[in-house]
PDB file of N, CA and C in Angstrom:
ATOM      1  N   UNK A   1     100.139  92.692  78.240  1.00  0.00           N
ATOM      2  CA  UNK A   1     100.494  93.001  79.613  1.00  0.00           C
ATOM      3  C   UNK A   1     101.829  92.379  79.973  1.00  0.00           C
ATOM      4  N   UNK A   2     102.227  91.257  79.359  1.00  0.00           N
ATOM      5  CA  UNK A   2     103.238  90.631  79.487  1.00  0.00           C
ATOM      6  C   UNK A   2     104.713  91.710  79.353  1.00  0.00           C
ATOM      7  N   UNK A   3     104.612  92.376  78.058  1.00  0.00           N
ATOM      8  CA  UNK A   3     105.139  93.110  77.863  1.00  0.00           C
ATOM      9  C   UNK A   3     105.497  93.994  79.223  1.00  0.00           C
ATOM     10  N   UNK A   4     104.911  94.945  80.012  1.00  0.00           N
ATOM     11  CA  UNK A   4     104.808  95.940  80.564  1.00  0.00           C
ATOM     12  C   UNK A   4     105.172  95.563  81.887  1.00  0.00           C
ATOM     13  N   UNK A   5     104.992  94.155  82.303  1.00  0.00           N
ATOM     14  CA  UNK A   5     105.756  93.661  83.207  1.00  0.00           C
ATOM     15  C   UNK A   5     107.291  93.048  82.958  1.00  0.00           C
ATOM     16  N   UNK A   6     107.657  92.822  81.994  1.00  0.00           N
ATOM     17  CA  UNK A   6     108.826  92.421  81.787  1.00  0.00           C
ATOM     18  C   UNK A   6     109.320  93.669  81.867  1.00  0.00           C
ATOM     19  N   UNK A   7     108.985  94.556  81.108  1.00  0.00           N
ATOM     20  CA  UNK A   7     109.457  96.019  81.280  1.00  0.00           C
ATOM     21  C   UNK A   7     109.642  96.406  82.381  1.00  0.00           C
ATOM     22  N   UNK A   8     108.964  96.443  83.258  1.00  0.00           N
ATOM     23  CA  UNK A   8     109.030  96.888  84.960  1.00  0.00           C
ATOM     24  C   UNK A   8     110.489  96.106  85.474  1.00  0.00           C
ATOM     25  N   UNK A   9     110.620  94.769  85.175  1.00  0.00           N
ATOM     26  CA  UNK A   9     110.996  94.017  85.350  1.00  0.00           C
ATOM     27  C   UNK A   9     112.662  94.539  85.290  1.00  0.00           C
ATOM     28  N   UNK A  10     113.230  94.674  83.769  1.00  0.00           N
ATOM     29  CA  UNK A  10     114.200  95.325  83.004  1.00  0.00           C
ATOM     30  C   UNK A  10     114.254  96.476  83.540  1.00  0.00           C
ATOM     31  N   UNK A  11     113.395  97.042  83.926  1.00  0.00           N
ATOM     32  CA  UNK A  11     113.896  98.735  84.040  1.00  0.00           C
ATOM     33  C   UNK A  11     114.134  98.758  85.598  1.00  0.00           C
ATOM     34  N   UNK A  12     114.002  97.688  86.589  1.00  0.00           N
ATOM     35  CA  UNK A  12     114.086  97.951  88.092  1.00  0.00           C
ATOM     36  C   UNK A  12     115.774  97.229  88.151  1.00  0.00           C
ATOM     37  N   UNK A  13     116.283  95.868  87.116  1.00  0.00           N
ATOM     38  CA  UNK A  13     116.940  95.088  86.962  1.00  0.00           C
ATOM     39  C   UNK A  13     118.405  95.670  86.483  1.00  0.00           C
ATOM     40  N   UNK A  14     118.437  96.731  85.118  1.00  0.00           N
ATOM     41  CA  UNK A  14     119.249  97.027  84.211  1.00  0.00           C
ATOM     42  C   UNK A  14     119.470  98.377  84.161  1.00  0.00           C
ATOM     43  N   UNK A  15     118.842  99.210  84.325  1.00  0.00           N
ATOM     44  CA  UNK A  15     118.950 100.641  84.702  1.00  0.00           C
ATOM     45  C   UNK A  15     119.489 101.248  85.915  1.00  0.00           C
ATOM     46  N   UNK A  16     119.785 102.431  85.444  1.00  0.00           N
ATOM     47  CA  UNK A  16     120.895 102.889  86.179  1.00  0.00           C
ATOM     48  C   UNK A  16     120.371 103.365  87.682  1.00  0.00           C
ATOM     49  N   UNK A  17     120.970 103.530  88.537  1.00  0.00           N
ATOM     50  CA  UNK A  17     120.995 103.199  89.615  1.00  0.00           C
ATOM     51  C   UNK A  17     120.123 104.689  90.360  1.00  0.00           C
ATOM     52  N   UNK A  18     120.063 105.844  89.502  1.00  0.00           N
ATOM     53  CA  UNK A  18     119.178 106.975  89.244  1.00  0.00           C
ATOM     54  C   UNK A  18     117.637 106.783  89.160  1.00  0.00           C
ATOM     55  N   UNK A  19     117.740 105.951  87.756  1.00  0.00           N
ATOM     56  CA  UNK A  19     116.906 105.783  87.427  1.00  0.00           C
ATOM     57  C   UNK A  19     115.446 104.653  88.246  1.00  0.00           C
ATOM     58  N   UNK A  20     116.762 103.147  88.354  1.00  0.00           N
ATOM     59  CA  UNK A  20     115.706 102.802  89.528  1.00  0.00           C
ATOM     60  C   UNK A  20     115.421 102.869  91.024  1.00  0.00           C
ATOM     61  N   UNK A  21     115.963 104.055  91.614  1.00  0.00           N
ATOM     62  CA  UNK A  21     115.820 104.917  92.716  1.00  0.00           C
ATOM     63  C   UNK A  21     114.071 105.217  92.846  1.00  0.00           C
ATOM     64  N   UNK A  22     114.155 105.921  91.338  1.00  0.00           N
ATOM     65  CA  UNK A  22     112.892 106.580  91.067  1.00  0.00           C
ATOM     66  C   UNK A  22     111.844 105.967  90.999  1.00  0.00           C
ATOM     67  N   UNK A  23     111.779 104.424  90.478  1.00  0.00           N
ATOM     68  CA  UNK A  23     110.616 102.991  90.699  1.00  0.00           C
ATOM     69  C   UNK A  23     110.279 102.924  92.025  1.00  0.00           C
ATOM     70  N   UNK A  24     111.773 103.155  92.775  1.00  0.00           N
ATOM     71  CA  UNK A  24     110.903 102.593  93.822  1.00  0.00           C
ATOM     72  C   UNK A  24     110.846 103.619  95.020  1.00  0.00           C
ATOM     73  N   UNK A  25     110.808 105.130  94.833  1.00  0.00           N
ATOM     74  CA  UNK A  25     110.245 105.892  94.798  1.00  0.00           C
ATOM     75  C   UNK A  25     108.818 106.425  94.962  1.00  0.00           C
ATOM     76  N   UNK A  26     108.247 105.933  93.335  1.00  0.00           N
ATOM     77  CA  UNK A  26     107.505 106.043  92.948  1.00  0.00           C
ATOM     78  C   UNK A  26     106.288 104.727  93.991  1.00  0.00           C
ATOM     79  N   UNK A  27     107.249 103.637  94.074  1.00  0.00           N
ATOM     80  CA  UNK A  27     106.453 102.768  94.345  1.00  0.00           C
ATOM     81  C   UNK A  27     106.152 102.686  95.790  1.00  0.00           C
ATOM     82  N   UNK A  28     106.847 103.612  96.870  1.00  0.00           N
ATOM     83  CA  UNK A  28     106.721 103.865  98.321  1.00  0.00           C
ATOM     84  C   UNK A  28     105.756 104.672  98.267  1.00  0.00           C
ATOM     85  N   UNK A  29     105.821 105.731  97.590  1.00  0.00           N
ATOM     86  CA  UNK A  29     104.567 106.462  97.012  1.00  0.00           C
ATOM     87  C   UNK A  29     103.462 106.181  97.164  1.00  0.00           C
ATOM     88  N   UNK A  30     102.799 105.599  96.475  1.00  0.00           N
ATOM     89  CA  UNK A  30     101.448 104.332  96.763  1.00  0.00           C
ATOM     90  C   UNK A  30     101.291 103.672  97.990  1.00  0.00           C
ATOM     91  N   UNK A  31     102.476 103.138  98.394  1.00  0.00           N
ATOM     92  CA  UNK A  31     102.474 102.637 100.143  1.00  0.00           C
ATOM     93  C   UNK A  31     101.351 103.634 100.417  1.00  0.00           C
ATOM     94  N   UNK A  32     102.543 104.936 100.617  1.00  0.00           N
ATOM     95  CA  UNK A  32     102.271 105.610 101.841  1.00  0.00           C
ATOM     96  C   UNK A  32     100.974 106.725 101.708  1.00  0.00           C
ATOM     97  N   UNK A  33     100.830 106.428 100.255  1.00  0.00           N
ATOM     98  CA  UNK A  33      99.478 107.379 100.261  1.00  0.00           C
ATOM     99  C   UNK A  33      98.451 106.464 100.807  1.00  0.00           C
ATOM    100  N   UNK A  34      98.464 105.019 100.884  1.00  0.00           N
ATOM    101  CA  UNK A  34      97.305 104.587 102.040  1.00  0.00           C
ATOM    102  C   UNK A  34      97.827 103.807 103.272  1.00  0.00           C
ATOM    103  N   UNK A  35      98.518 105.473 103.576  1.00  0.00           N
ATOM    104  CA  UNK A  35      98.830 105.190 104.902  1.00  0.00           C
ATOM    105  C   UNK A  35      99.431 104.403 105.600  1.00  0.00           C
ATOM    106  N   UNK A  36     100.025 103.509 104.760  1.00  0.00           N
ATOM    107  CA  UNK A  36     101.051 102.692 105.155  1.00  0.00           C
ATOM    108  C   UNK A  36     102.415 103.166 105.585  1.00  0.00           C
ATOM    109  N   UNK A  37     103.565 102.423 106.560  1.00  0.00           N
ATOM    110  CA  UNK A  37     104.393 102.872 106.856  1.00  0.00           C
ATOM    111  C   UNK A  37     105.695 102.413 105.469  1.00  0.00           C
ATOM    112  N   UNK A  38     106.350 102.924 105.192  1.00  0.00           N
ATOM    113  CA  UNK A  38     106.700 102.771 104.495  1.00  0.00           C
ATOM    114  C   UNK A  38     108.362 103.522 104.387  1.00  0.00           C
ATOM    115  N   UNK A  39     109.576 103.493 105.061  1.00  0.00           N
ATOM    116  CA  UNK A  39     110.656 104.642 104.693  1.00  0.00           C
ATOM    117  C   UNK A  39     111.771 104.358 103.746  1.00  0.00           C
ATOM    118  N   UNK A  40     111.472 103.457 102.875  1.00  0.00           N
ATOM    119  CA  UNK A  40     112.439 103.061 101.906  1.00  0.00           C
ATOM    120  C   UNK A  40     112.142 101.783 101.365  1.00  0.00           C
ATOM    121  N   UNK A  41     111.629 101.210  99.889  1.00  0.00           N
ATOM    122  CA  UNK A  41     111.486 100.406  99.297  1.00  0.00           C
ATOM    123  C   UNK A  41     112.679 100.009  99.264  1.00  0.00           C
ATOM    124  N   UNK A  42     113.367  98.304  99.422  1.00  0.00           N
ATOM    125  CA  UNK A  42     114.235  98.191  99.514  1.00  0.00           C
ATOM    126  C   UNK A  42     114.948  96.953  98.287  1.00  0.00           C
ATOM    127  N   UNK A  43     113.155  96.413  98.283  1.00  0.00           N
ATOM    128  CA  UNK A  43     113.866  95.130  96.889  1.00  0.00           C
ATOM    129  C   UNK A  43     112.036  95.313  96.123  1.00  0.00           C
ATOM    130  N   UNK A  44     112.187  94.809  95.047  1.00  0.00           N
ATOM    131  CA  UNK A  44     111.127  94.324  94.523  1.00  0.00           C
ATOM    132  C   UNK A  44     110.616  93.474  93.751  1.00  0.00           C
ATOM    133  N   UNK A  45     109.811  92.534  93.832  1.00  0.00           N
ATOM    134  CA  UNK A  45     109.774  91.357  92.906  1.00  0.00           C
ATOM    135  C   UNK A  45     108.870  91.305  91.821  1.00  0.00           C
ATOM    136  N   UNK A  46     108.981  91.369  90.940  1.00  0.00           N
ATOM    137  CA  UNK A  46     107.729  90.921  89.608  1.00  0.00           C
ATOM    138  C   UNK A  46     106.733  89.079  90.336  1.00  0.00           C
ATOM    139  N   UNK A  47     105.624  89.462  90.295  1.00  0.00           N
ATOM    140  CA  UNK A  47     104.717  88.280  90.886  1.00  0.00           C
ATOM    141  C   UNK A  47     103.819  87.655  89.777  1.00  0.00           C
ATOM    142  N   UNK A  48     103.407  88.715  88.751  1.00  0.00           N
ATOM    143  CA  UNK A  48     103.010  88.374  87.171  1.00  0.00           C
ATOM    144  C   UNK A  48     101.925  89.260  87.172  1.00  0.00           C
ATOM    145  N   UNK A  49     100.701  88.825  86.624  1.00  0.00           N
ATOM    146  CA  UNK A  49     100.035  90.093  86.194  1.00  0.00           C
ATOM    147  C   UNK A  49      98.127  89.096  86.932  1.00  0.00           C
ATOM    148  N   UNK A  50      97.408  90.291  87.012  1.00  0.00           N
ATOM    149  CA  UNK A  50      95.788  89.970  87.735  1.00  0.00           C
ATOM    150  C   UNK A  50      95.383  89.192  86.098  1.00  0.00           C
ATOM    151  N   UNK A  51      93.929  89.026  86.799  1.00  0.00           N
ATOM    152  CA  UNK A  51      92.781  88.246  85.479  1.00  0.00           C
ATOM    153  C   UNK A  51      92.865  89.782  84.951  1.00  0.00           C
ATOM    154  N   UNK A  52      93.185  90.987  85.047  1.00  0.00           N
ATOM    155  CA  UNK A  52      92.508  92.044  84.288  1.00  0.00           C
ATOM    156  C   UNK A  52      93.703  92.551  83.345  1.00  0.00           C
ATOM    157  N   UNK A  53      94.814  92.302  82.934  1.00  0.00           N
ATOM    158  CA  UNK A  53      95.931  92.209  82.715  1.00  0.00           C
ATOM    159  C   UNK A  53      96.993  93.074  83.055  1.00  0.00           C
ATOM    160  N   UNK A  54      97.258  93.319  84.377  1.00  0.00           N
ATOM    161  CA  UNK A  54      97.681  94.042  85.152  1.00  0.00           C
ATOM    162  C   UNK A  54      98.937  93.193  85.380  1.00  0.00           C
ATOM    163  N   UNK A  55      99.597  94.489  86.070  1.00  0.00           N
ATOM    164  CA  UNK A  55     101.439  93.865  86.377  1.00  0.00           C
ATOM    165  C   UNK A  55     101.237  93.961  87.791  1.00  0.00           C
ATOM    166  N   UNK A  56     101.543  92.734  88.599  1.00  0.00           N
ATOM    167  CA  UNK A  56     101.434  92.647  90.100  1.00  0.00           C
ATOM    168  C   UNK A  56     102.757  92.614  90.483  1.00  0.00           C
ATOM    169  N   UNK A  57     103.409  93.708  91.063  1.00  0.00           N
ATOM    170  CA  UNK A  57     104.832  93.455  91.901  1.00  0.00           C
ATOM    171  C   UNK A  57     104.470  93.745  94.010  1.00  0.00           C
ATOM    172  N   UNK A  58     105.585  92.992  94.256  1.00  0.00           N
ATOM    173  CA  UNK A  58     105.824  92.839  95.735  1.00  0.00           C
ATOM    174  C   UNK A  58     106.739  93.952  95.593  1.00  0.00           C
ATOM    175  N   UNK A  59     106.981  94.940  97.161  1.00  0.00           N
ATOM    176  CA  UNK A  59     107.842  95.792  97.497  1.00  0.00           C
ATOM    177  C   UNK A  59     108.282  95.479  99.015  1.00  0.00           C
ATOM    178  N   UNK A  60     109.349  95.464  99.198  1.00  0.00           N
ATOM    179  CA  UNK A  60     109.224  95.225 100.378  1.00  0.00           C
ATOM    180  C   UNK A  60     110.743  96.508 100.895  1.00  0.00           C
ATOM    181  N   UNK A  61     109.525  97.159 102.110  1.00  0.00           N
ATOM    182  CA  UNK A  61     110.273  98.496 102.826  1.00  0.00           C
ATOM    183  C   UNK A  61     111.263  97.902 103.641  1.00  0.00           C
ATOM    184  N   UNK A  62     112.189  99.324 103.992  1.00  0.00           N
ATOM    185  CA  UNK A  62     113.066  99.136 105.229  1.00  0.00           C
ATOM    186  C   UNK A  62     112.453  98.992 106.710  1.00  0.00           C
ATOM    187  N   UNK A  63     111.568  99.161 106.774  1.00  0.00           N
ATOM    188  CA  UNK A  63     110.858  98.572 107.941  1.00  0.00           C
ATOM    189  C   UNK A  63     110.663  97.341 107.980  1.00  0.00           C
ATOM    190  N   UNK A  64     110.753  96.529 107.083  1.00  0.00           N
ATOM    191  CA  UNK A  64     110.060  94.846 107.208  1.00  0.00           C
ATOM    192  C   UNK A  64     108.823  94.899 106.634  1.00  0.00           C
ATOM    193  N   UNK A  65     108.226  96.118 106.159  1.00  0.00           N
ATOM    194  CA  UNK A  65     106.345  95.940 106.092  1.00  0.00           C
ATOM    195  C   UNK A  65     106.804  95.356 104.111  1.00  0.00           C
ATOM    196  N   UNK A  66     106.059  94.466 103.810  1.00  0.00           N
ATOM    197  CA  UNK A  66     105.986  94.347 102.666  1.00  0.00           C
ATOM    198  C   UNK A  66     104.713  94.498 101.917  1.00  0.00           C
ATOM    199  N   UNK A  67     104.729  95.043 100.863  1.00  0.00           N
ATOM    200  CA  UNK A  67     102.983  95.288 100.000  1.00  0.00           C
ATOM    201  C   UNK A  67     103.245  94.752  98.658  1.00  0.00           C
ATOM    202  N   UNK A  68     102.106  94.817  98.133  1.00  0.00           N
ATOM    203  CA  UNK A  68     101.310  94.436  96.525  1.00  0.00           C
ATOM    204  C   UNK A  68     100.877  95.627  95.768  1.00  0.00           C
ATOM    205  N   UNK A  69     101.373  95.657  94.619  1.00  0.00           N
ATOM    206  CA  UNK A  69     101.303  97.059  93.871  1.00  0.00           C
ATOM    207  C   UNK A  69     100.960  96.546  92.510  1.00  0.00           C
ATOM    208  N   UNK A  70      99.555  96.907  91.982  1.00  0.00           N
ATOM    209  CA  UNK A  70      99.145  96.895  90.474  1.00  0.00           C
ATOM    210  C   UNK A  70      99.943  98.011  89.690  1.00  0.00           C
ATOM    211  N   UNK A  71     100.625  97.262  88.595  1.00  0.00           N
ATOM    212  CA  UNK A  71     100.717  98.376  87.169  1.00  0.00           C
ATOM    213  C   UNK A  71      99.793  98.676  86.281  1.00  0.00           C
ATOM    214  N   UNK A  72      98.963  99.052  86.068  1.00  0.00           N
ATOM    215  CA  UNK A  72      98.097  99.297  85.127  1.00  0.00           C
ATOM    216  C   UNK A  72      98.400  99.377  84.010  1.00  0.00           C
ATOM    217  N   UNK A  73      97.671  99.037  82.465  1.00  0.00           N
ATOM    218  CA  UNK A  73      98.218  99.072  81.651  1.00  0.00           C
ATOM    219  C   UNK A  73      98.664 100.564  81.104  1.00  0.00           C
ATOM    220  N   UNK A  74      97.829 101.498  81.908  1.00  0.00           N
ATOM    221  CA  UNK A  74      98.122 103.203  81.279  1.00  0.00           C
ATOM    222  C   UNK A  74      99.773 103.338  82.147  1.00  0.00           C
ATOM    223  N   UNK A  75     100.102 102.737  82.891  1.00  0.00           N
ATOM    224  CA  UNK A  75     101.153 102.768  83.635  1.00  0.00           C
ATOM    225  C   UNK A  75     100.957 103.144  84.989  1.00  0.00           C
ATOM    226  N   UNK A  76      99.460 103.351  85.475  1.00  0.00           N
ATOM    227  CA  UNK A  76      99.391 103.783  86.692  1.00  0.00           C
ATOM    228  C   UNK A  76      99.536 103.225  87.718  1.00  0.00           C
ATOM    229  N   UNK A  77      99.523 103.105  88.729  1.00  0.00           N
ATOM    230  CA  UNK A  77     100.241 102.288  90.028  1.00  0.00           C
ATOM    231  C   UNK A  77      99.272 101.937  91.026  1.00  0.00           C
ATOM    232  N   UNK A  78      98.660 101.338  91.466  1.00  0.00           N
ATOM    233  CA  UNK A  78      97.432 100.952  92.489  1.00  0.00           C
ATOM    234  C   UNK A  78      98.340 100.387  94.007  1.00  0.00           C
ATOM    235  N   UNK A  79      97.856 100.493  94.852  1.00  0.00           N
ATOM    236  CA  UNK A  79      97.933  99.918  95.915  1.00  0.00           C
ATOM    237  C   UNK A  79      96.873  98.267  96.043  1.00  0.00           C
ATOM    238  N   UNK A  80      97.832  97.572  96.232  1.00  0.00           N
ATOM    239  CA  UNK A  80      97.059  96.101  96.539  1.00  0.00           C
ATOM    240  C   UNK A  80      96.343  95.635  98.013  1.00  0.00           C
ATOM    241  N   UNK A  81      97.664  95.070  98.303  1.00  0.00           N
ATOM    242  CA  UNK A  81      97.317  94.854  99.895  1.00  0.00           C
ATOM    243  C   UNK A  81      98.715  94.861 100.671  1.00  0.00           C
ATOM    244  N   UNK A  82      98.796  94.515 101.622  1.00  0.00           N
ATOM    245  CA  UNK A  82     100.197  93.653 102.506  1.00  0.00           C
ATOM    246  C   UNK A  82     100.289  92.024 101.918  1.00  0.00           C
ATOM    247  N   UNK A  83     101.591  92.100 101.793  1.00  0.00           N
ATOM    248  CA  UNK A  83     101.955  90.582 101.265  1.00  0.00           C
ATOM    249  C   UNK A  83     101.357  89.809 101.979  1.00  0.00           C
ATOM    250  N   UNK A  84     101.012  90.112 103.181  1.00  0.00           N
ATOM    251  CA  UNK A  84     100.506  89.008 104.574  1.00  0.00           C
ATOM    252  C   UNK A  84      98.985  88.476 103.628  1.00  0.00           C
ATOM    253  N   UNK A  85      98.708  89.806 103.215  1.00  0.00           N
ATOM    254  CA  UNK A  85      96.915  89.574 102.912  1.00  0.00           C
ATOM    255  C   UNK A  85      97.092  88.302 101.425  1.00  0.00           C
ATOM    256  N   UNK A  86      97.538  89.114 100.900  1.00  0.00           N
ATOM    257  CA  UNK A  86      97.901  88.564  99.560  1.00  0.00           C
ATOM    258  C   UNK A  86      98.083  87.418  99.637  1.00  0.00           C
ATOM    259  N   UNK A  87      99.325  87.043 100.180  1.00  0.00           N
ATOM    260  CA  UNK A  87      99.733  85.548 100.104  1.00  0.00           C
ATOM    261  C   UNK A  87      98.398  84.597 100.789  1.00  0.00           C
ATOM    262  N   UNK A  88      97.965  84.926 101.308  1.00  0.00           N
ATOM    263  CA  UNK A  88      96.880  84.553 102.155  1.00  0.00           C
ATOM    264  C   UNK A  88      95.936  83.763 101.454  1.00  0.00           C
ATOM    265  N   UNK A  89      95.519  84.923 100.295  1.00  0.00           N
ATOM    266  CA  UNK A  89      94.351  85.134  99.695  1.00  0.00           C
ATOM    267  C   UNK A  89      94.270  83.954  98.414  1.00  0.00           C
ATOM    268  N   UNK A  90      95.738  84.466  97.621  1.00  0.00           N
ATOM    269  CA  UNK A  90      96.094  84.039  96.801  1.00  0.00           C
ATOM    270  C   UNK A  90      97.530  82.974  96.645  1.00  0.00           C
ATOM    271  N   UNK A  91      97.561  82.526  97.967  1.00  0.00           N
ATOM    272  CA  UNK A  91      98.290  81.531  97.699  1.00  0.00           C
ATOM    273  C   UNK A  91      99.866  81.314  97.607  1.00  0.00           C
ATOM    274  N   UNK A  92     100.198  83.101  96.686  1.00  0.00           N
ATOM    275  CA  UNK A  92     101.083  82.909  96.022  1.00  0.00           C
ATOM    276  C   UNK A  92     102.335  83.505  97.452  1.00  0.00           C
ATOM    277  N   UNK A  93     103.513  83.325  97.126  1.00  0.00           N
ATOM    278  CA  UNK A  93     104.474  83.717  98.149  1.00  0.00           C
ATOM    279  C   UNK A  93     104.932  85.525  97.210  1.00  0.00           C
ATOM    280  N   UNK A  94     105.139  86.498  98.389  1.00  0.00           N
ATOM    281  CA  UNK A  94     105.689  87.663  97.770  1.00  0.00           C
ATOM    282  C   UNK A  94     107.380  87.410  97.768  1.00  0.00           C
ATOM    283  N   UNK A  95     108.007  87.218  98.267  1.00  0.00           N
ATOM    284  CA  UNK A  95     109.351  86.902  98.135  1.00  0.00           C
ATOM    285  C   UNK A  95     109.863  85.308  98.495  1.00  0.00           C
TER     286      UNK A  95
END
């Protein structure tokens, strides 16, 4: 899993400016399919990976709303929570 987050990591970091359009894209995506407000992912942070070996990144929109997004190892994308919940929960800071 380590792998697949470093990868996320590299490919949001080093790629072309096309290309990571489309991450975070992809990753407003998930916002807003649960209904979250969401009109432009604007930064995103690698946070590390769950007990299940999942890639946990922070997104945080042009609105101010920030969320938690699982990578799955098939590459699929989950919705987490709001950083508010998260950090909460788990302690950890999203940005």
């Amino acid at each position: 899993m380590r792998t697949l987050v470093f990868s996320a990591a590299v490919l949001l970091l080093l790629s072309p400016p096309g290309l990571a359009q489309s991450v975070e894209v992809l990753f407003q995506a998930v916002i807003t399919t649960q209904g979250k407000a969401c009109p432009a992912v604007t930064r995103v942070k690698v946070l590390g990976k769950s007990t299940s070996g999942a890639g946990i990144v922070a997104a945080a929109c042009s609105d101010g709303s920030r969320h938690v997004i699982e990578i799955q190892p098939d590459r699929s994308l989950n919705y987490i929570s709001s950083c508010s919940t998260f950090e909460t929960i788990s302690g950890t800071s999203c940005f």
